[in-house]
N, C-alpha and C. Protein backbone atom coordinates (compact mmCIF):
# COMPACT_ATOMS: atom_id res chain seq x y z
N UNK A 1 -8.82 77.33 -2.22
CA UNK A 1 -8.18 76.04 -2.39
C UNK A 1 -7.31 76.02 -3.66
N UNK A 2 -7.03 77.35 -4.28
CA UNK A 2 -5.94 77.61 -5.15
C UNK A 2 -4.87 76.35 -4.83
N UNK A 3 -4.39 76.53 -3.75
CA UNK A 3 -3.14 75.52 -3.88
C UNK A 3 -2.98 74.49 -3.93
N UNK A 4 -4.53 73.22 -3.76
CA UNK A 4 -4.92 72.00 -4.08
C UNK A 4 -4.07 71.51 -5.41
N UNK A 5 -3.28 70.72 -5.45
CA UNK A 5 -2.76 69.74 -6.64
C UNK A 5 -1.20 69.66 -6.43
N UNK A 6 -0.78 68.82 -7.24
CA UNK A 6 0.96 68.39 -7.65
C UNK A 6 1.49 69.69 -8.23
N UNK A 7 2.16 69.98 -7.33
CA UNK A 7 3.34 71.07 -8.23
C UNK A 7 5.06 70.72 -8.13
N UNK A 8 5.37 70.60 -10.07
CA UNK A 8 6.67 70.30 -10.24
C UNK A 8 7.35 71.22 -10.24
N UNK A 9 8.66 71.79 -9.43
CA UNK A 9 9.70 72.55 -9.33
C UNK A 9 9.80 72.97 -11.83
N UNK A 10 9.59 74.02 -11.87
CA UNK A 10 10.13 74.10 -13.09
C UNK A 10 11.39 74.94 -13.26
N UNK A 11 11.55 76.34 -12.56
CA UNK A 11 12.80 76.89 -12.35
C UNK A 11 13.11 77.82 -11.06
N UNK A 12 14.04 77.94 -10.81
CA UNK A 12 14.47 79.09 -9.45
C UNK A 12 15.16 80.16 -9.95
N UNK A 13 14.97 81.31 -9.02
CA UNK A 13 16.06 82.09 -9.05
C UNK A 13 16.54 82.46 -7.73
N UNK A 14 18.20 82.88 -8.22
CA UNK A 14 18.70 83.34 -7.08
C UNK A 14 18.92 82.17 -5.89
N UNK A 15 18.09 81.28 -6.24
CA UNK A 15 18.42 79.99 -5.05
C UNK A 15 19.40 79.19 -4.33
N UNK A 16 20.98 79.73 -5.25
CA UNK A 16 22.12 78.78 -4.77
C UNK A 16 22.94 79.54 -3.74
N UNK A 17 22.70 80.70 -4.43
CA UNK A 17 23.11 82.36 -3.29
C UNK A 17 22.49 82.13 -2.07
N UNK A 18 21.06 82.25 -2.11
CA UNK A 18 19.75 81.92 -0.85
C UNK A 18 20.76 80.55 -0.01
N UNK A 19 20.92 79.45 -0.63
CA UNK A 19 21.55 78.52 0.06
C UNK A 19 22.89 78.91 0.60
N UNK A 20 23.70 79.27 -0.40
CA UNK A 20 25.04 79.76 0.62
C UNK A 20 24.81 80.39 1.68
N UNK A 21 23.91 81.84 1.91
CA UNK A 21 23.39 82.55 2.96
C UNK A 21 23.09 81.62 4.06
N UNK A 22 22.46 80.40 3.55
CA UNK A 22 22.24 79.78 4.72
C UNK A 22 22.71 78.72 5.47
N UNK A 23 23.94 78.75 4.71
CA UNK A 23 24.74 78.01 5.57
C UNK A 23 25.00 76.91 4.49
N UNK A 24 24.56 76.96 3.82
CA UNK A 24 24.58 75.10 3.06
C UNK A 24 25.88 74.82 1.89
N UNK A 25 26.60 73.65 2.24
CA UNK A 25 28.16 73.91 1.58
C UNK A 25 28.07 73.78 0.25
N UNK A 26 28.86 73.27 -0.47
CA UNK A 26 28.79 73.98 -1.90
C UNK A 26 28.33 72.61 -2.60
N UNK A 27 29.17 71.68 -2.14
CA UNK A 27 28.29 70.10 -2.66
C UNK A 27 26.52 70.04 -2.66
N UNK A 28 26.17 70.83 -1.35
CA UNK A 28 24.61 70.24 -1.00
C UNK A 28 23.86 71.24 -1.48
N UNK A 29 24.48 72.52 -1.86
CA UNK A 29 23.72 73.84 -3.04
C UNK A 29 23.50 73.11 -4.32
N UNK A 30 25.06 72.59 -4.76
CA UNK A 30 24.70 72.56 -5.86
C UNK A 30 23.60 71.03 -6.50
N UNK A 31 23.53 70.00 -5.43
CA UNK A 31 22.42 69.15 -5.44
C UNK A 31 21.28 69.82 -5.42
N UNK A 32 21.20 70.45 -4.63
CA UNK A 32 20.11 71.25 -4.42
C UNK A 32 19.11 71.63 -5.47
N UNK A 33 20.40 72.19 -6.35
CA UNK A 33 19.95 73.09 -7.08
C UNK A 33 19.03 72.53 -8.23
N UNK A 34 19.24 71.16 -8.60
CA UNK A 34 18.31 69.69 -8.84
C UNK A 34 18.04 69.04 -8.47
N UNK A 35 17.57 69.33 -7.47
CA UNK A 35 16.39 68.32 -6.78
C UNK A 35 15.12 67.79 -7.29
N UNK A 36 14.40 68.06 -8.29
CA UNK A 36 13.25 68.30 -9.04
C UNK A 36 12.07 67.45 -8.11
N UNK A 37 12.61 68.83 -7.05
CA UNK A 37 11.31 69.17 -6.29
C UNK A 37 9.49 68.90 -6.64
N UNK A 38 8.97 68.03 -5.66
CA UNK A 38 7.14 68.05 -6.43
C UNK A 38 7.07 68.00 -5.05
N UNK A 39 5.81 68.68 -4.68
CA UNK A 39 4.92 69.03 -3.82
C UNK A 39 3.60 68.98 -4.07
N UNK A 40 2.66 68.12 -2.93
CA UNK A 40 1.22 68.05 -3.15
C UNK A 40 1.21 68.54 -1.98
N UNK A 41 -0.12 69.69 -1.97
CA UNK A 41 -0.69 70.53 -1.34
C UNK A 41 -2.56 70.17 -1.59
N UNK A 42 -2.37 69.87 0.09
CA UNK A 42 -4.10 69.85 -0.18
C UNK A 42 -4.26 70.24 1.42
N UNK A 43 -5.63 71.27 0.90
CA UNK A 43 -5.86 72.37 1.94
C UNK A 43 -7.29 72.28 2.05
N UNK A 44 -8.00 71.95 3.67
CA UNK A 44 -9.31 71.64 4.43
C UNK A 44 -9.16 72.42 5.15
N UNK A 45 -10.16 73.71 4.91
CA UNK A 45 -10.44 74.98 5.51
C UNK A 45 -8.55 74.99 5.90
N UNK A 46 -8.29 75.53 7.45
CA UNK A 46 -6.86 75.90 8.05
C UNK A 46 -6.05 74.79 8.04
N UNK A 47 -6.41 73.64 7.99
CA UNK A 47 -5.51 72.70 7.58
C UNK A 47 -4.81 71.95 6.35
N UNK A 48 -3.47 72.07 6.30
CA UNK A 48 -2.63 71.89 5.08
C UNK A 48 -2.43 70.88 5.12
N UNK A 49 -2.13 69.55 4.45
CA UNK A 49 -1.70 68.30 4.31
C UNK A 49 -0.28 68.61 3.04
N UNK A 50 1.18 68.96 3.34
CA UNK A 50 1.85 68.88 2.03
C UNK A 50 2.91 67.64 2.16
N UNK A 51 3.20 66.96 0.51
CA UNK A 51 4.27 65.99 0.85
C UNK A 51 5.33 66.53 -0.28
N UNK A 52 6.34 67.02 0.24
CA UNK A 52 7.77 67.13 -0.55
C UNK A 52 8.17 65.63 -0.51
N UNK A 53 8.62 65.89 -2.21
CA UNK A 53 9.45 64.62 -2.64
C UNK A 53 10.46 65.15 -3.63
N UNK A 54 11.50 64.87 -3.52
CA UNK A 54 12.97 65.07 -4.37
C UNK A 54 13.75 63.71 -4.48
N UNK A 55 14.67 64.27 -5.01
CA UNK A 55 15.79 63.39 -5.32
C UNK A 55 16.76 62.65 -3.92
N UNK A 56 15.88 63.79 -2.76
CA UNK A 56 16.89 63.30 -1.48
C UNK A 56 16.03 63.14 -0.16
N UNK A 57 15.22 63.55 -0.20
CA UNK A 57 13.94 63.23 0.74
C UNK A 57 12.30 63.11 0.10
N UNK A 58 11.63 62.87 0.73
CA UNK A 58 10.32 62.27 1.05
C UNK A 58 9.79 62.96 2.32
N UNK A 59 8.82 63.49 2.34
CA UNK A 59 8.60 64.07 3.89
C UNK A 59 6.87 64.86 3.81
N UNK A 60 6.28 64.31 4.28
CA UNK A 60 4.84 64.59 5.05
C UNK A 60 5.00 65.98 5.55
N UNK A 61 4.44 66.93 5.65
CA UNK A 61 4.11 67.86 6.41
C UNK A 61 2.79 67.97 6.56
N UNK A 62 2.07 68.41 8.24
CA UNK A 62 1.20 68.81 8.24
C UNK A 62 0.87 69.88 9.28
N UNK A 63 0.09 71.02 8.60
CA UNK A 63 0.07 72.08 9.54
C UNK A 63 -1.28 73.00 9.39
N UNK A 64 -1.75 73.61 10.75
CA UNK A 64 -2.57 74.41 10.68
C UNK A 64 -2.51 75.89 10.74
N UNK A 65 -2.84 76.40 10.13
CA UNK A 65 -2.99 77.87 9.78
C UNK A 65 -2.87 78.94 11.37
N UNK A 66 -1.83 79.42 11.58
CA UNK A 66 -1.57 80.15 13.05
C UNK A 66 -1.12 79.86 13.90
N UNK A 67 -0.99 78.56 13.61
CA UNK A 67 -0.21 77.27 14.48
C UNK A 67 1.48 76.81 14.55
N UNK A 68 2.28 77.19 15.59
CA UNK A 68 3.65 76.86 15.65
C UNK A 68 3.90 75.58 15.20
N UNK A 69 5.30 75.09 14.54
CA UNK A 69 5.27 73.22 14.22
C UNK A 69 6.65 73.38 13.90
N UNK A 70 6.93 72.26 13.94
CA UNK A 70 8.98 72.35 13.67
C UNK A 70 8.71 71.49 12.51
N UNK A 71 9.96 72.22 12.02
CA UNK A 71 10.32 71.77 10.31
C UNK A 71 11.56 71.45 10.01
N UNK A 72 12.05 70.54 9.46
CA UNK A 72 13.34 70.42 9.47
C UNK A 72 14.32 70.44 7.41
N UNK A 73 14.63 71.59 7.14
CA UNK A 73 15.11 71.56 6.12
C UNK A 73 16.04 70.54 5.23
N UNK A 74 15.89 70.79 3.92
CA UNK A 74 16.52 69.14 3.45
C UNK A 74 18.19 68.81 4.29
N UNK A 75 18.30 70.32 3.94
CA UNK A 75 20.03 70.29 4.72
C UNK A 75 20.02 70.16 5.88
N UNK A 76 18.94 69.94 6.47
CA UNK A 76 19.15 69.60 8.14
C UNK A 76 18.77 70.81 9.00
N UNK A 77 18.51 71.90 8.54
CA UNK A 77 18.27 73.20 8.96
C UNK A 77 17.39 72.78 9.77
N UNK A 78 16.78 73.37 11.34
CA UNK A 78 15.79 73.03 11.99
C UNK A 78 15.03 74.53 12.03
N UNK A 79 13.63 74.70 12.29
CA UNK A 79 13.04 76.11 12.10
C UNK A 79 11.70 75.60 13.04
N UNK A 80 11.27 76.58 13.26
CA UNK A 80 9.92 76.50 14.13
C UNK A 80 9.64 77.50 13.75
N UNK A 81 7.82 77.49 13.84
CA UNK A 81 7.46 78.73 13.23
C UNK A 81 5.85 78.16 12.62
N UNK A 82 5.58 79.38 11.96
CA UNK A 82 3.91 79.15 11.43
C UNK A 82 3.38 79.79 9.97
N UNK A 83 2.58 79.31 9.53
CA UNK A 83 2.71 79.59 8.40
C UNK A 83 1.05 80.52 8.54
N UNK A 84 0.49 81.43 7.74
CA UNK A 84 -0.66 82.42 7.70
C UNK A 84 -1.50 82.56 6.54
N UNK A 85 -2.75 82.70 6.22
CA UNK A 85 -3.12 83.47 4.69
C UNK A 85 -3.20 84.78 4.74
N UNK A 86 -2.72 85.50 4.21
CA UNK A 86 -2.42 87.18 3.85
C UNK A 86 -3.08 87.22 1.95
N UNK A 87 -4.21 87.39 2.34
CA UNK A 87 -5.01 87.25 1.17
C UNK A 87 -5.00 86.24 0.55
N UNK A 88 -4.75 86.19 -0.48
CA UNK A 88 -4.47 84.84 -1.10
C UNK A 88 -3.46 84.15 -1.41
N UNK A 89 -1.97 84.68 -0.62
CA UNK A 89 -1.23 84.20 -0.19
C UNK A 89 -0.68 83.58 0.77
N UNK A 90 0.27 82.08 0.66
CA UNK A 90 0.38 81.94 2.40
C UNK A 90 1.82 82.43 2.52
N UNK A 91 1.65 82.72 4.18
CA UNK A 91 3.13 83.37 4.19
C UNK A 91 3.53 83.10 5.62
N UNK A 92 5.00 82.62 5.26
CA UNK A 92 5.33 81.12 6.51
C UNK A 92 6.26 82.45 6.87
N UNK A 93 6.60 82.40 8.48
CA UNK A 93 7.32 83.08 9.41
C UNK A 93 7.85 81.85 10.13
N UNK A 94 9.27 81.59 10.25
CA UNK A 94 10.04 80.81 10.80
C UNK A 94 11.41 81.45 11.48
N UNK A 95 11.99 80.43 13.13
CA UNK A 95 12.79 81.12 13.18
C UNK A 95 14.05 79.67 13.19
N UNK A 96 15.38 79.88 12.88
CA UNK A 96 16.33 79.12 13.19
C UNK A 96 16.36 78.59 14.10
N UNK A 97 16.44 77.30 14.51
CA UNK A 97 16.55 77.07 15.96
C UNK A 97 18.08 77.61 16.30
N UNK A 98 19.18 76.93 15.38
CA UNK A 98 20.42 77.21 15.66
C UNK A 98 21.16 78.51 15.94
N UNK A 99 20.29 79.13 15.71
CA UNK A 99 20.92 80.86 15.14
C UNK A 99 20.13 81.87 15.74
N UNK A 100 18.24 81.39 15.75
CA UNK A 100 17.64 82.44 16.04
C UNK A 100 17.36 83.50 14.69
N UNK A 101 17.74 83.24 13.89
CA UNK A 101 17.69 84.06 12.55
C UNK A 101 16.57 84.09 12.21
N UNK A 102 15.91 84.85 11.42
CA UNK A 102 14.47 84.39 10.84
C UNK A 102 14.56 84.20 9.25
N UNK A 103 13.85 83.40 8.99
CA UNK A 103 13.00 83.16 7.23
C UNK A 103 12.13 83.31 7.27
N UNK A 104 11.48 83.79 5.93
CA UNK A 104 10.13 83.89 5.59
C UNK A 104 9.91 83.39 4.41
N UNK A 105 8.71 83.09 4.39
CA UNK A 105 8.70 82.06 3.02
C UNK A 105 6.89 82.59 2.31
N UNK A 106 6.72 82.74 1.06
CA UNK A 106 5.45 83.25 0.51
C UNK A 106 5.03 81.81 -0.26
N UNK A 107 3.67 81.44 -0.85
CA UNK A 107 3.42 80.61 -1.32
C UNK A 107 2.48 81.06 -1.83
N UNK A 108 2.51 81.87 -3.37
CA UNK A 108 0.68 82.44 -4.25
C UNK A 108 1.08 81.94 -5.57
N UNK A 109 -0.34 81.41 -5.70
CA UNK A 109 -0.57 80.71 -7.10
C UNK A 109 -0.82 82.19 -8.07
N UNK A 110 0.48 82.02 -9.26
CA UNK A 110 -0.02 83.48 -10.37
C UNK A 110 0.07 82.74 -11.42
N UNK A 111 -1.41 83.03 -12.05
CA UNK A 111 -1.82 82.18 -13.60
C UNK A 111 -1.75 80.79 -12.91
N UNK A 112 -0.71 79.93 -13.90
CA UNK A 112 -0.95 78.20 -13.68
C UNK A 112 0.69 77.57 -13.01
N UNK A 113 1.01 78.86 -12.25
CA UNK A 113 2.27 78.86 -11.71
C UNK A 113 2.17 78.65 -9.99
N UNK A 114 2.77 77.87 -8.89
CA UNK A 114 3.24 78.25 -7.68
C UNK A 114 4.41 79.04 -7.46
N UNK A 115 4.07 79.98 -6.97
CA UNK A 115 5.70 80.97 -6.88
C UNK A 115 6.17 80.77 -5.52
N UNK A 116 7.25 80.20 -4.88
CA UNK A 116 7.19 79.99 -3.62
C UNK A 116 8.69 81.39 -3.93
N UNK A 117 8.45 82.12 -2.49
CA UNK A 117 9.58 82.77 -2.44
C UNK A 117 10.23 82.69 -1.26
N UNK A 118 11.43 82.79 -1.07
CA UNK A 118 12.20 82.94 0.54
C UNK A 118 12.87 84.01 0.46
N UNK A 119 13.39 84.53 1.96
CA UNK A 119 13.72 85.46 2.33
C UNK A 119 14.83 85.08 3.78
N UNK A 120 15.77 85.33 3.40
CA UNK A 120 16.89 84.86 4.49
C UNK A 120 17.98 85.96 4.73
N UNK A 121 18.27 86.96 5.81
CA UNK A 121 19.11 87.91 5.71
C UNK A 121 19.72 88.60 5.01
N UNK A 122 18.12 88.99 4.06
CA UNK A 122 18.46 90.00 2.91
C UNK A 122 18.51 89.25 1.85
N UNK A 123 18.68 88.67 1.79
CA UNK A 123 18.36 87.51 0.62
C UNK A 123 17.43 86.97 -0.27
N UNK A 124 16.77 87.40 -1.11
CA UNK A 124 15.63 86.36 -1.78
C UNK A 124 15.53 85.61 -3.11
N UNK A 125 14.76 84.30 -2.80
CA UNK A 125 14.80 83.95 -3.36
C UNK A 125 13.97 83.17 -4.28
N UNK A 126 13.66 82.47 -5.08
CA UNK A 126 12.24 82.08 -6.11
C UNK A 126 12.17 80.90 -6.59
N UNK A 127 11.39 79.76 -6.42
CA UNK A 127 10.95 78.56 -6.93
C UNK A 127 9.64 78.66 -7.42
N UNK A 128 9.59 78.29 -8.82
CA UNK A 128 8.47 78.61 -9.40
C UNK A 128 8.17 77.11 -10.00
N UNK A 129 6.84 76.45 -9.63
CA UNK A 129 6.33 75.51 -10.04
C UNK A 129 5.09 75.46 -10.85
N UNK A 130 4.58 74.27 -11.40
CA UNK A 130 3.99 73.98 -12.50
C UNK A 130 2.81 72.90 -12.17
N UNK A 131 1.87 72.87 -12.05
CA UNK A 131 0.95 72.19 -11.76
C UNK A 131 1.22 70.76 -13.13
């Protein structure tokens, strides 16, 4: 239950690149790029309860561990897909609806840090949060 609590976006890397890759125009990168992202994560056995909140959405997610669910990115991106624990990491496998492309996304707590990472056609990228 590592990932139980509020985590504030403190810095990224590589993230505005990750967004161009994915399509997102240069106005909604560079919002993006301050969003000051918080996420609560609370996890009952395979079930996740998370709520993203930014500067531009608000949004509930809830999902179970092995389980397909559609997600819809701030930019509108649509993805289906499932998220896994791979030790003590979770690690989300999604595919584009639009494109068929895939992302992957990691989520492991190191020290008093969330490191979320993505991965988009060669691409990666790093949001590191702060309890």
């Amino acid at each position: 239950m590592a990932f139980n609590g509020t985590w504030k976006i403190d810095r990224s890397e590589n993230y505005e690149k990750f967004m161009e890759v994915m399509g997102v125009n240069v106005m909604k990168r560079k919002l993006g790029a301050h969003d000051n992202l918080k996420i609560t994560i609370q996890q009952d056995g395979n079930k996740f309860t998370v709520k993203e909140s930014s500067n531009f959405r608000n949004i509930d997610i809830e999902f179970t561990l092995g389980v397909n669910f559609d997600y819809s990115l701030a930019d509108g991106t649509e993805l289906t897909g499932s998220w896994n624990m791979e030790g003590n990491k979770l690690v989300g496998t999604f595919t584009r609806k639009d494109n068929g492309k895939a992302l992957t996304a990691h989520r492991e707590v190191v020290g008093d840090e969330l490191v979320q990472t993505y991965v988009y056609e060669g691409v990666e990228a790093k949001r590191i949060f702060k309890r």
